[in-house]
Protein backbone atom coordinates (compact mmCIF):
# COMPACT_ATOMS: atom_id res chain seq x y z
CA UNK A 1 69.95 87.23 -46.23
CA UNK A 2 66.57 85.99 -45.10
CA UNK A 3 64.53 83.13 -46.78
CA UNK A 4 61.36 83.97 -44.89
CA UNK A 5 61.37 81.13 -42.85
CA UNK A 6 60.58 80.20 -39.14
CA UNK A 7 60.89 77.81 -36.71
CA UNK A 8 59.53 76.41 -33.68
CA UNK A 9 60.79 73.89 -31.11
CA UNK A 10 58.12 71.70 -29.50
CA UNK A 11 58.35 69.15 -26.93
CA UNK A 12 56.94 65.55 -26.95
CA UNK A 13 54.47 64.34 -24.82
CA UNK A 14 55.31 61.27 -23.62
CA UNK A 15 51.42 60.08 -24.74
CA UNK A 16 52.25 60.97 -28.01
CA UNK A 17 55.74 59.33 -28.20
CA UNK A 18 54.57 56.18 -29.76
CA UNK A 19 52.67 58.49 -32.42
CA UNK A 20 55.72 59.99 -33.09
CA UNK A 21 58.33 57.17 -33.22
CA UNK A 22 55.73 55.75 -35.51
CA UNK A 23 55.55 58.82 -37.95
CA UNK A 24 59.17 59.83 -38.42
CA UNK A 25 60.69 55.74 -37.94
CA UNK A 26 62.19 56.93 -34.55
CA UNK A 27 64.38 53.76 -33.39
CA UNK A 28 63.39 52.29 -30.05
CA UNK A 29 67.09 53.30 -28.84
CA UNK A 30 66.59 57.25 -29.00
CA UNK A 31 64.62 58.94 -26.56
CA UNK A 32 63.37 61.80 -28.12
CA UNK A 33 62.37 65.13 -25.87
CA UNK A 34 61.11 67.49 -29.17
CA UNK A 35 61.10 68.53 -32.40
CA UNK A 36 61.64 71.58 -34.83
CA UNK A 37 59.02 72.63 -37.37
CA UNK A 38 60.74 74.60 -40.32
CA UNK A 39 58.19 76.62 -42.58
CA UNK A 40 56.54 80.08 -44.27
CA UNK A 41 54.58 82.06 -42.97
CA UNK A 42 51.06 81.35 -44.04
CA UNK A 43 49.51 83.95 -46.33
CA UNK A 44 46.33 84.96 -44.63
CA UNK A 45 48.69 85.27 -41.54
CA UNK A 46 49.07 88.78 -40.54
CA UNK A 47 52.65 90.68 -40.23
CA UNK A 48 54.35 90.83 -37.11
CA UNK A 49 54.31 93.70 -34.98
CA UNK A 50 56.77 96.35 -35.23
CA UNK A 51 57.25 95.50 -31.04
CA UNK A 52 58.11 91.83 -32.17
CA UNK A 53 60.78 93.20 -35.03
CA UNK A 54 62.78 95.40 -32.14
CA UNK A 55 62.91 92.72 -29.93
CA UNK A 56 63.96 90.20 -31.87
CA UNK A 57 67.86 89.53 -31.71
CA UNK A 58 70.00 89.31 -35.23
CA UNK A 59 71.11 85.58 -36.18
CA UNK A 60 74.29 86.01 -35.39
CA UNK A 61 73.45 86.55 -31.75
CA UNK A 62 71.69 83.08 -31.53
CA UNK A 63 72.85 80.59 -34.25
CA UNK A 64 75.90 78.34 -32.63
CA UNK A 65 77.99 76.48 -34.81
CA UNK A 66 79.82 73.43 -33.78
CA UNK A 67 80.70 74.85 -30.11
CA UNK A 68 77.83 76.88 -27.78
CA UNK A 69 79.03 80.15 -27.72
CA UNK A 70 81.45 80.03 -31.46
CA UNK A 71 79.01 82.59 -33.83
CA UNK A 72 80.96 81.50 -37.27
């Protein structure tokens, strides 16, 4: 089942570590490397490519549970 939703990983400049700590109450003790945004497409986004739905590999193929390399 799909919900529609995406996500991106980004990494953290360390310039805009501070910024960041500051935003999400990131203790002093973590070192943080990145983040994930979670969301919906935006409406006035256009679809996908057909090129970008063949390529793109089923969930099961890329979601790890627990252990790298255990699917479910």
């Amino acid at each position: 089942m799909t919900e529609g939703l995406g996500a991106c990983f980004f990494g953290i400049m360390p310039e805009h570590l501070g910024a960041f700590r500051a935003e999400f109450g990131v203790p002093d003790a973590y070192d943080p490397i990145g983040g994930i945004t979670i969301g919906h497409r935006a409406d006035d986004v256009p679809a996908q490519s057909a090129r970008v739905a063949r390529r793109r590999r089923a969930a099961d193929d890329v979601v790890h549970r627990g252990q790298w390399g255990r699917h479910s």
